[in-house]
PDB file of N, CA and C in Angstrom:
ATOM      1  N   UNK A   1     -31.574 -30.265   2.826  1.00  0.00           N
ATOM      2  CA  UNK A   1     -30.529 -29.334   3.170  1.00  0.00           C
ATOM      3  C   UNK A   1     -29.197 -30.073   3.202  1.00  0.00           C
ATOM      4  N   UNK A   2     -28.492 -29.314   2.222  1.00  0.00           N
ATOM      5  CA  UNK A   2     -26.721 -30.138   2.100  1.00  0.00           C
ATOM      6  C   UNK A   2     -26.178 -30.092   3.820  1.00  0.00           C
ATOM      7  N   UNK A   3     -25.597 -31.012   4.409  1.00  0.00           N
ATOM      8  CA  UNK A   3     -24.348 -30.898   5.217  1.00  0.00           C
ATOM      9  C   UNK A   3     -23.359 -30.240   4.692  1.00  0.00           C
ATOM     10  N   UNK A   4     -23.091 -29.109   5.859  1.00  0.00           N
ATOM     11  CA  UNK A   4     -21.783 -28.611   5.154  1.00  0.00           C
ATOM     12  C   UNK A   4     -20.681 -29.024   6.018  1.00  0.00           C
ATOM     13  N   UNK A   5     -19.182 -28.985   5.761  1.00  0.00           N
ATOM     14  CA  UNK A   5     -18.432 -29.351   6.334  1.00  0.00           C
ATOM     15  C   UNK A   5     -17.922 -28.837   7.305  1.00  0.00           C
ATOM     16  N   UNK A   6     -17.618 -29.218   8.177  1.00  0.00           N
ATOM     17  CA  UNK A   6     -16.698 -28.893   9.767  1.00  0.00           C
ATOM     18  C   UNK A   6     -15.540 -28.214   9.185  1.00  0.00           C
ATOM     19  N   UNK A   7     -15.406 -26.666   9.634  1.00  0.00           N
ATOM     20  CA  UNK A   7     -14.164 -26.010   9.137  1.00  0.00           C
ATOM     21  C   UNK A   7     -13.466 -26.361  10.141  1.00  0.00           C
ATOM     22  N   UNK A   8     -14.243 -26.371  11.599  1.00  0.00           N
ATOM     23  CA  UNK A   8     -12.910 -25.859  12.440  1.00  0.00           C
ATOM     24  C   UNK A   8     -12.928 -27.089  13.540  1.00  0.00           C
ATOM     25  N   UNK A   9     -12.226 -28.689  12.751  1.00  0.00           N
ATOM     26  CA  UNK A   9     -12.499 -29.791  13.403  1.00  0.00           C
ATOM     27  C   UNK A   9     -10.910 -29.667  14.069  1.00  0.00           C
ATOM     28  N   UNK A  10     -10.179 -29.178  13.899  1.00  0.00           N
ATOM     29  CA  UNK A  10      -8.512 -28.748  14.886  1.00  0.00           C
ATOM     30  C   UNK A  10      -8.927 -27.960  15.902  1.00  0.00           C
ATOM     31  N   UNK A  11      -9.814 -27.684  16.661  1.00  0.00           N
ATOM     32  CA  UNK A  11     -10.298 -27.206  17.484  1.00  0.00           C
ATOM     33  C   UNK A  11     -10.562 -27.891  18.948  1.00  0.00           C
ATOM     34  N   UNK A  12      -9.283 -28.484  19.843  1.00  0.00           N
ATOM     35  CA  UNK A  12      -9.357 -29.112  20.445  1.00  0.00           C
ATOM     36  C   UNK A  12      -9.429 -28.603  22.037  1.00  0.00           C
ATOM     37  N   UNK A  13      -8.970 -27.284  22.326  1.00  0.00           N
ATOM     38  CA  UNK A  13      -8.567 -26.441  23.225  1.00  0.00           C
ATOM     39  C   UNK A  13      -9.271 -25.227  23.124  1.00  0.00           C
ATOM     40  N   UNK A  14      -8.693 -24.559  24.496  1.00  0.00           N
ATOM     41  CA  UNK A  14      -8.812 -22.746  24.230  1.00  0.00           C
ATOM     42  C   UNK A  14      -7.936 -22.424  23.508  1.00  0.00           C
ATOM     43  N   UNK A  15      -6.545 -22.701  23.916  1.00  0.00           N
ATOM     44  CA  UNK A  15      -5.239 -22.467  22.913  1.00  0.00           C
ATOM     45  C   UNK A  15      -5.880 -22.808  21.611  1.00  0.00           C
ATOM     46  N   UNK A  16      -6.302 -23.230  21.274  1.00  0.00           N
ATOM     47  CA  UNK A  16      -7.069 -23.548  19.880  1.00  0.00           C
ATOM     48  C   UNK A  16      -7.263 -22.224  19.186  1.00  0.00           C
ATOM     49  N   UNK A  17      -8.622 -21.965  20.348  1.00  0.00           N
ATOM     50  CA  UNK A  17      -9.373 -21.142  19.851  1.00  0.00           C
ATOM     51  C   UNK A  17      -8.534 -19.579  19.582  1.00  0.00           C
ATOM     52  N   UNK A  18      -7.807 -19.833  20.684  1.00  0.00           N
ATOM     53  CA  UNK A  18      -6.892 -18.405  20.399  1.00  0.00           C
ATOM     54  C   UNK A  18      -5.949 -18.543  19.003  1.00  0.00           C
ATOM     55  N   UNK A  19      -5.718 -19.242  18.739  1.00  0.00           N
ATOM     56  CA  UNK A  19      -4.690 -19.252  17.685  1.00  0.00           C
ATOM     57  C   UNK A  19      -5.812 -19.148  16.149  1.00  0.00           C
ATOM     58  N   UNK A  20      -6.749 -19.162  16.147  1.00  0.00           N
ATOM     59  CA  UNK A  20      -7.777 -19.374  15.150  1.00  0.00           C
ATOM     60  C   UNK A  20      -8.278 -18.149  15.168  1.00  0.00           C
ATOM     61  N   UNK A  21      -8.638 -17.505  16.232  1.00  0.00           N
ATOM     62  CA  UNK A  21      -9.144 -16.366  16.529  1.00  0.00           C
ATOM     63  C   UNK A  21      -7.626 -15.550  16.082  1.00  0.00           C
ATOM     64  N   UNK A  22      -6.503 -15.603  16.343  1.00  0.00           N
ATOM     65  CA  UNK A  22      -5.445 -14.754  15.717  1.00  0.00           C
ATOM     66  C   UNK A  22      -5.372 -14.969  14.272  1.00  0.00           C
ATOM     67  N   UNK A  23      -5.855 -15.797  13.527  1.00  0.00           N
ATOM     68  CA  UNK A  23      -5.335 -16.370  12.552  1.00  0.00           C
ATOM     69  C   UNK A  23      -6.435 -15.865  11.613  1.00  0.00           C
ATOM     70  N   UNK A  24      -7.566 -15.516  11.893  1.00  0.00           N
ATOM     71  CA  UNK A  24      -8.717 -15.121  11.594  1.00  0.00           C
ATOM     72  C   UNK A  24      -8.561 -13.504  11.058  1.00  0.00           C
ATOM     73  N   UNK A  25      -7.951 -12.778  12.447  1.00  0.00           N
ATOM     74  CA  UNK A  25      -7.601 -11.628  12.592  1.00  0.00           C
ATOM     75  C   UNK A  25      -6.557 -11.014  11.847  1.00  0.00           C
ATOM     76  N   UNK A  26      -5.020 -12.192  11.270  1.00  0.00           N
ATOM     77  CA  UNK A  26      -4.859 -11.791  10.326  1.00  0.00           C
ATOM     78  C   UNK A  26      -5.307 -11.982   8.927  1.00  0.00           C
ATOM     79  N   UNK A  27      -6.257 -12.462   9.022  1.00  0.00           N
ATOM     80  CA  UNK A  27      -6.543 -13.051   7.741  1.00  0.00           C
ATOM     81  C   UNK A  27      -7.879 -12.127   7.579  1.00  0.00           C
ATOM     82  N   UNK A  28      -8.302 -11.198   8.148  1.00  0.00           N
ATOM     83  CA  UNK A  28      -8.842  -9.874   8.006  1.00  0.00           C
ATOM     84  C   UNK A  28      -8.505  -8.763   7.331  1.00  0.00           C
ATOM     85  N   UNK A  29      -7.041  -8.566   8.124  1.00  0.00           N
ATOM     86  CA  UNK A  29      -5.773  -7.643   8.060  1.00  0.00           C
ATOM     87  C   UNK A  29      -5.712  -7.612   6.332  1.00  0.00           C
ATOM     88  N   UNK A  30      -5.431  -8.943   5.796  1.00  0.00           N
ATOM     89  CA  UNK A  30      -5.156  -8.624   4.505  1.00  0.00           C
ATOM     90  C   UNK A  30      -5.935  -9.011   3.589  1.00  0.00           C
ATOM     91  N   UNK A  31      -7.339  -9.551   3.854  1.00  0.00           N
ATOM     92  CA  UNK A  31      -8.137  -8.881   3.018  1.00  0.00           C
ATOM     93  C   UNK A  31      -8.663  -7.464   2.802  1.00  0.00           C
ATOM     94  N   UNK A  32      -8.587  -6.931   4.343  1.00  0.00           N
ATOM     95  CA  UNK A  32      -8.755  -5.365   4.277  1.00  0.00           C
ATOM     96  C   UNK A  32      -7.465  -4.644   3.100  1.00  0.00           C
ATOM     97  N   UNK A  33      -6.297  -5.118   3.648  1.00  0.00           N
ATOM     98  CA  UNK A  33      -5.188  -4.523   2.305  1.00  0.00           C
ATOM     99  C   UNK A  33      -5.296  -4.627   1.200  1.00  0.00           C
ATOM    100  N   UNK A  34      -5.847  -5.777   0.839  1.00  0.00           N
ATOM    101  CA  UNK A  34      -6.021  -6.483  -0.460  1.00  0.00           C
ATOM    102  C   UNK A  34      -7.450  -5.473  -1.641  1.00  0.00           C
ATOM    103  N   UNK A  35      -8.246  -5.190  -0.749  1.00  0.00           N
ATOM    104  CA  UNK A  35      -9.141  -4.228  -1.187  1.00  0.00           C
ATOM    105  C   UNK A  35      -8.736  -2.529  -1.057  1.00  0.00           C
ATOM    106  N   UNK A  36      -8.063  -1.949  -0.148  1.00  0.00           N
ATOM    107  CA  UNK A  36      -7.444  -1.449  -0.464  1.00  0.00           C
ATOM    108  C   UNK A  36      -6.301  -0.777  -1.688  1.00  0.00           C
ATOM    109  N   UNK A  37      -5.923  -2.147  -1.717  1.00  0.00           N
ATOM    110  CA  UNK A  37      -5.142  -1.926  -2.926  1.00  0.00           C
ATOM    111  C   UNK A  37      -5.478  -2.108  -4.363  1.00  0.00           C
ATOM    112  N   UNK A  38      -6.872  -2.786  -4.332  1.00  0.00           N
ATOM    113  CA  UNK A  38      -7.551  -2.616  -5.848  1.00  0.00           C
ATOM    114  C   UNK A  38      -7.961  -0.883  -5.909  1.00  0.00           C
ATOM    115  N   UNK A  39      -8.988  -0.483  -4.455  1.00  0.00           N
ATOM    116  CA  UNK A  39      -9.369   0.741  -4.603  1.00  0.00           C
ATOM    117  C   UNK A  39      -8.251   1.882  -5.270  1.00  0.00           C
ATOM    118  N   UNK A  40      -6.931   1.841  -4.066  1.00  0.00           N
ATOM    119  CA  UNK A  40      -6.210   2.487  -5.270  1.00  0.00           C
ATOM    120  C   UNK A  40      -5.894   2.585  -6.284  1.00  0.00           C
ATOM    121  N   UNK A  41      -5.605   1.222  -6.873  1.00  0.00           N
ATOM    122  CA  UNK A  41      -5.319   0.881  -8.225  1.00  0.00           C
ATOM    123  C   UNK A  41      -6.686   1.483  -9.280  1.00  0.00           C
ATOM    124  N   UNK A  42      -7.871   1.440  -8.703  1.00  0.00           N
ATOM    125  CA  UNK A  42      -9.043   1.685  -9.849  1.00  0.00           C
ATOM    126  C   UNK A  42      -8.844   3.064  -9.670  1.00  0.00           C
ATOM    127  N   UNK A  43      -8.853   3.784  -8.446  1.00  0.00           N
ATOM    128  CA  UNK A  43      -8.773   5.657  -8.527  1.00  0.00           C
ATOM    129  C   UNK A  43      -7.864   5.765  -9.070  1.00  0.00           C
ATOM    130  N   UNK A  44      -6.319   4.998  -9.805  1.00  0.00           N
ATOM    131  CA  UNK A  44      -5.782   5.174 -10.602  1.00  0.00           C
ATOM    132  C   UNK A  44      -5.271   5.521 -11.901  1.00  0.00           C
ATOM    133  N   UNK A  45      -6.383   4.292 -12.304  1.00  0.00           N
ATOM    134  CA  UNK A  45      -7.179   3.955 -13.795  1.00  0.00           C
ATOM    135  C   UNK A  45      -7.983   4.828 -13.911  1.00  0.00           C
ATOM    136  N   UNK A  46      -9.588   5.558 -13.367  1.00  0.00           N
ATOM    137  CA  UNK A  46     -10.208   6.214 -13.768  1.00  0.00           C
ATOM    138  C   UNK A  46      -9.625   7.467 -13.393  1.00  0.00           C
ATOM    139  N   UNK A  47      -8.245   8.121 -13.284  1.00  0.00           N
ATOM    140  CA  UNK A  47      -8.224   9.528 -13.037  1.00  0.00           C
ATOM    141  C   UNK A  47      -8.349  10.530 -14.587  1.00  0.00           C
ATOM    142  N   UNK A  48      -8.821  11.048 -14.117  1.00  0.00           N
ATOM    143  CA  UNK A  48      -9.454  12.064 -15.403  1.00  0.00           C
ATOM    144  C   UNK A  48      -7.875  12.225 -16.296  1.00  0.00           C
ATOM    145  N   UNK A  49      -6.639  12.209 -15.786  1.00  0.00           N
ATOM    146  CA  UNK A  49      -5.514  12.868 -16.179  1.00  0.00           C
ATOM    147  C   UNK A  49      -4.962  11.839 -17.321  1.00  0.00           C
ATOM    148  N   UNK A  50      -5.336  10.721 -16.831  1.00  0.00           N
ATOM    149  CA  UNK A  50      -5.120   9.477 -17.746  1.00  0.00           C
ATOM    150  C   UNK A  50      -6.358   8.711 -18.448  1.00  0.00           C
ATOM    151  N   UNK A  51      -7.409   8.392 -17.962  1.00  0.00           N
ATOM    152  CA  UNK A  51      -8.438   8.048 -18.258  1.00  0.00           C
ATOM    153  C   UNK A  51      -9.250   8.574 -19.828  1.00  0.00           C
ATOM    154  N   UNK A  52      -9.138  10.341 -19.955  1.00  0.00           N
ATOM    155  CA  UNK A  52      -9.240  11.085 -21.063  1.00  0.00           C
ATOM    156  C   UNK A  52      -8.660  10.255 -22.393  1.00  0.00           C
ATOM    157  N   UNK A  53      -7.160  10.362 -21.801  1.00  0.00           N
ATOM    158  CA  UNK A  53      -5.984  10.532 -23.349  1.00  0.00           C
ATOM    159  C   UNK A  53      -6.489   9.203 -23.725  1.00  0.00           C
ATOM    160  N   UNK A  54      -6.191   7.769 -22.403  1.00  0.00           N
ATOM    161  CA  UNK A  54      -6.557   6.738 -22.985  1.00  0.00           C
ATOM    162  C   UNK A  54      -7.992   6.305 -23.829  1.00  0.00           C
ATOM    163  N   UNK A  55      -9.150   6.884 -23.345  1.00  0.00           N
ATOM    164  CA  UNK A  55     -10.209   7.174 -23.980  1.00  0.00           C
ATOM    165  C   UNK A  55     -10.162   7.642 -25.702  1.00  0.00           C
ATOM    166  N   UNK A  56      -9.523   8.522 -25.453  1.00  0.00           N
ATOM    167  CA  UNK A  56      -9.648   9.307 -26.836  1.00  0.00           C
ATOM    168  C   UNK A  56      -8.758   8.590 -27.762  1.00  0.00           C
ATOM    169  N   UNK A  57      -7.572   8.351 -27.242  1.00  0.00           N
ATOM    170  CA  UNK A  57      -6.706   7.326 -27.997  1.00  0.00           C
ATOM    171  C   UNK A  57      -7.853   5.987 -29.120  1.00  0.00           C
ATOM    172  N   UNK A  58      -8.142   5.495 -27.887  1.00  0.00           N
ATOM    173  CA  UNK A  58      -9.245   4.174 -28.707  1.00  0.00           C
ATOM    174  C   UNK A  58     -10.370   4.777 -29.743  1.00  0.00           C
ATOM    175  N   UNK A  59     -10.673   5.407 -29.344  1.00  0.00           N
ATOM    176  CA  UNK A  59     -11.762   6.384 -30.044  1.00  0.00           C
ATOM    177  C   UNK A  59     -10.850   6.958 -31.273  1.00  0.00           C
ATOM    178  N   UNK A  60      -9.751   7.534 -31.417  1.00  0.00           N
ATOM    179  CA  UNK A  60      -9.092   8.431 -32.561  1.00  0.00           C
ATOM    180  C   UNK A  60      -8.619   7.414 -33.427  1.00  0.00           C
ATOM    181  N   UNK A  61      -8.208   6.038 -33.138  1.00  0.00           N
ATOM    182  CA  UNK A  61      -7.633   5.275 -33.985  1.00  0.00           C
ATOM    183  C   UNK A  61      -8.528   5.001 -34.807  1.00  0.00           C
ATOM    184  N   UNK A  62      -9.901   4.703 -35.185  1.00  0.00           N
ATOM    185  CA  UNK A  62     -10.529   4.270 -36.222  1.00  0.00           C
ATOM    186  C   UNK A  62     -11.326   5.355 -37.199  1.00  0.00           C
ATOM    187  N   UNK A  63     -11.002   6.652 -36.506  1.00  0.00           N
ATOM    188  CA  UNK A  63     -11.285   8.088 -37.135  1.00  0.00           C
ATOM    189  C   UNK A  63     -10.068   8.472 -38.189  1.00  0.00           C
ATOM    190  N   UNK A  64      -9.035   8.220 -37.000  1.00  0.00           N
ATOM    191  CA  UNK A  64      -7.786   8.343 -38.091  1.00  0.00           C
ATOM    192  C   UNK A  64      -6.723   7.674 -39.485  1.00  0.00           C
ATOM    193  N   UNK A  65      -7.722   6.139 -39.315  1.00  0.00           N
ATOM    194  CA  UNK A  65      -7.982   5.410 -40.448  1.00  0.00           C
ATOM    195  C   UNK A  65      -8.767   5.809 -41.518  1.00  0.00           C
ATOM    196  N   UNK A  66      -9.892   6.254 -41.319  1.00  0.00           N
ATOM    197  CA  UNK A  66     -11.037   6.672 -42.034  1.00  0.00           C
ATOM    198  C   UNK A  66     -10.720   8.051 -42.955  1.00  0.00           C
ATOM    199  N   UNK A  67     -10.215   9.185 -41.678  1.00  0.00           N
ATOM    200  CA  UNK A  67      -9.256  10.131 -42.618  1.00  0.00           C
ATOM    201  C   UNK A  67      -7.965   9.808 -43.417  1.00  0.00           C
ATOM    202  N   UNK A  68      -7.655   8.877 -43.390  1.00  0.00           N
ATOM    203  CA  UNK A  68      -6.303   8.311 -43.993  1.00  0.00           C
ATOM    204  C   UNK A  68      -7.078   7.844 -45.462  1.00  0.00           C
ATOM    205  N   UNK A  69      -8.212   6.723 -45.391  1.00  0.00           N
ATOM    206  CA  UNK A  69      -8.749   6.762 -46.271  1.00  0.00           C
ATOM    207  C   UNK A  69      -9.099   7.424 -47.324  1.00  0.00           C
ATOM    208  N   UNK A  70      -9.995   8.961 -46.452  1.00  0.00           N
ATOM    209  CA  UNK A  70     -10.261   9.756 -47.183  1.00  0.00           C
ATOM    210  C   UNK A  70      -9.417  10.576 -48.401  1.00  0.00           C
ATOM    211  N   UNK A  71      -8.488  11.227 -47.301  1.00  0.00           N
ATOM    212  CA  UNK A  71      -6.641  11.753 -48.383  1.00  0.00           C
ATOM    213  C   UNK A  71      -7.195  11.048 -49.207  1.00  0.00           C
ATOM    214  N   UNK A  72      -6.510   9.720 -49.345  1.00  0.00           N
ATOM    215  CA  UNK A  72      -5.762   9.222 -50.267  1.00  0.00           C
ATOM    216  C   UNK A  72      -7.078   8.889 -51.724  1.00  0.00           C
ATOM    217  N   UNK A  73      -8.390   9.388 -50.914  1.00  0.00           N
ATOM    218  CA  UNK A  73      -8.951   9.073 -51.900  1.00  0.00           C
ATOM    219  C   UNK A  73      -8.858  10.386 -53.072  1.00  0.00           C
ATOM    220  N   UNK A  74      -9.282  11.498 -52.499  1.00  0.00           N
ATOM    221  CA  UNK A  74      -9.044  12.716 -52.430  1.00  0.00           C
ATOM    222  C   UNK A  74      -7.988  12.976 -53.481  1.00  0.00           C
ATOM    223  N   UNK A  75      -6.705  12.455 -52.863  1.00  0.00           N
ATOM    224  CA  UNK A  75      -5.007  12.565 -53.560  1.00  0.00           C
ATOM    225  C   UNK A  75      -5.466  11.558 -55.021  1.00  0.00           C
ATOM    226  N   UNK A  76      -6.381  10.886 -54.881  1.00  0.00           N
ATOM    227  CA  UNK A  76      -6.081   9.948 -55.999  1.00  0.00           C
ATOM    228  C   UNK A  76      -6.925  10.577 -57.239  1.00  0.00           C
ATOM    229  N   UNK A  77      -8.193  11.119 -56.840  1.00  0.00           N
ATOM    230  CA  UNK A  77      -9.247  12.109 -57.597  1.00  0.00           C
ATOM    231  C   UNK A  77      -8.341  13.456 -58.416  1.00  0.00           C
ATOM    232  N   UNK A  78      -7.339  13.959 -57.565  1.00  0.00           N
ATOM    233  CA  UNK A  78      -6.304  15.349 -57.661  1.00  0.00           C
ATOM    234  C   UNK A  78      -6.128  14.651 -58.769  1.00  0.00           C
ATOM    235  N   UNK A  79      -5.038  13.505 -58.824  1.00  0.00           N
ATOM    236  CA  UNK A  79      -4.168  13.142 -59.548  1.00  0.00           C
ATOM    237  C   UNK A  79      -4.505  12.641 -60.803  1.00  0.00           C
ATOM    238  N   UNK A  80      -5.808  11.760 -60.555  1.00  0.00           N
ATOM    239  CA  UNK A  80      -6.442  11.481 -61.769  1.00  0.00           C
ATOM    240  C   UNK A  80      -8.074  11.839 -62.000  1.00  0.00           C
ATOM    241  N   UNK A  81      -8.566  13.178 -62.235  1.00  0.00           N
ATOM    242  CA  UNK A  81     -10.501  13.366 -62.251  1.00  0.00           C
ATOM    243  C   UNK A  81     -10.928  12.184 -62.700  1.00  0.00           C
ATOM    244  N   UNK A  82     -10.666  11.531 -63.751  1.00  0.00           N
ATOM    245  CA  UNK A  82     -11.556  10.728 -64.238  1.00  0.00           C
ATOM    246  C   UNK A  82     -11.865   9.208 -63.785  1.00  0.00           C
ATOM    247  N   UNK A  83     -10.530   8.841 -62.866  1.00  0.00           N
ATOM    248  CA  UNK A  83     -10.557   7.543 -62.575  1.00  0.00           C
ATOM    249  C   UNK A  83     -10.616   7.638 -61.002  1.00  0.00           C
ATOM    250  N   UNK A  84     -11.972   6.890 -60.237  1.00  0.00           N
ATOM    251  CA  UNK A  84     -11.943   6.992 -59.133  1.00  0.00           C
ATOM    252  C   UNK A  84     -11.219   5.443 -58.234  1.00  0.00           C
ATOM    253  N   UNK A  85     -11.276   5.326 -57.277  1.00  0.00           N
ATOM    254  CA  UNK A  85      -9.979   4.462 -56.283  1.00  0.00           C
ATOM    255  C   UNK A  85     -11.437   3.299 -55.911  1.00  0.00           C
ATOM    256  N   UNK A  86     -11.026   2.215 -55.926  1.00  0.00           N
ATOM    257  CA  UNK A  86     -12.447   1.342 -55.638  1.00  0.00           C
ATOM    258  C   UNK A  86     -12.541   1.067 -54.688  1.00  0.00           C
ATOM    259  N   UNK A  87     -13.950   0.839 -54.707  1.00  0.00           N
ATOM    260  CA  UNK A  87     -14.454   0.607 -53.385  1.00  0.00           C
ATOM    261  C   UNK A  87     -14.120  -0.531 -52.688  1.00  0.00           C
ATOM    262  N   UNK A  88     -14.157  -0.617 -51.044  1.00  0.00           N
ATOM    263  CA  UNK A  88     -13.489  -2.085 -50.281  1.00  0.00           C
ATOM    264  C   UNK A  88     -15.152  -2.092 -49.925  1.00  0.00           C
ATOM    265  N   UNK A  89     -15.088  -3.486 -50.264  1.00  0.00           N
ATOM    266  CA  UNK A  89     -16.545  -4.560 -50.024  1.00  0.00           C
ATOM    267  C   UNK A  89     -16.060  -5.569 -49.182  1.00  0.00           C
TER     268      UNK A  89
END
């Protein structure tokens, strides 16, 4: 079994202990805020109002390449029946 180290070797008094014990207490305080403020931040990110568009956004960009593709293949068939647009390998 490792030794672990003495956190609280400044511990010479009661005054000690009180100031450690306050120090503790804020150091509660703002980890409680600190989580807090991710929670808001994530009910942020996943709100349906934003969460959707950004969703669909990532999702539409490689659809809307693909139809871009298509046109132009389309436009190129219009323009010429006999000669088709080559293929990307």
């Amino acid at each position: 079994m490792k030794n672990k180290p003495i956190r609280y070797k400044h511990i010479k008094s009661y005054k000690d202990i009180q100031d450690e014990l306050v120090h503790l207490g804020y150091m509660s305080r703002i980890h409680k805020k600190e989580l807090e403020i991710h929670s808001i931040q994530l009910k942020h990110d996943l709100h349906p109002a934003r969460l959707i568009p950004s969703l669909l956004a990532d999702w539409a960009t490689p659809m809307m390449y693909e139809m871009r593709d298509k046109m132009l293949d389309l436009a190129l068939i219009m323009i010429n029946p006999y000669r088709h647009r080559p293929s990307k390998k």
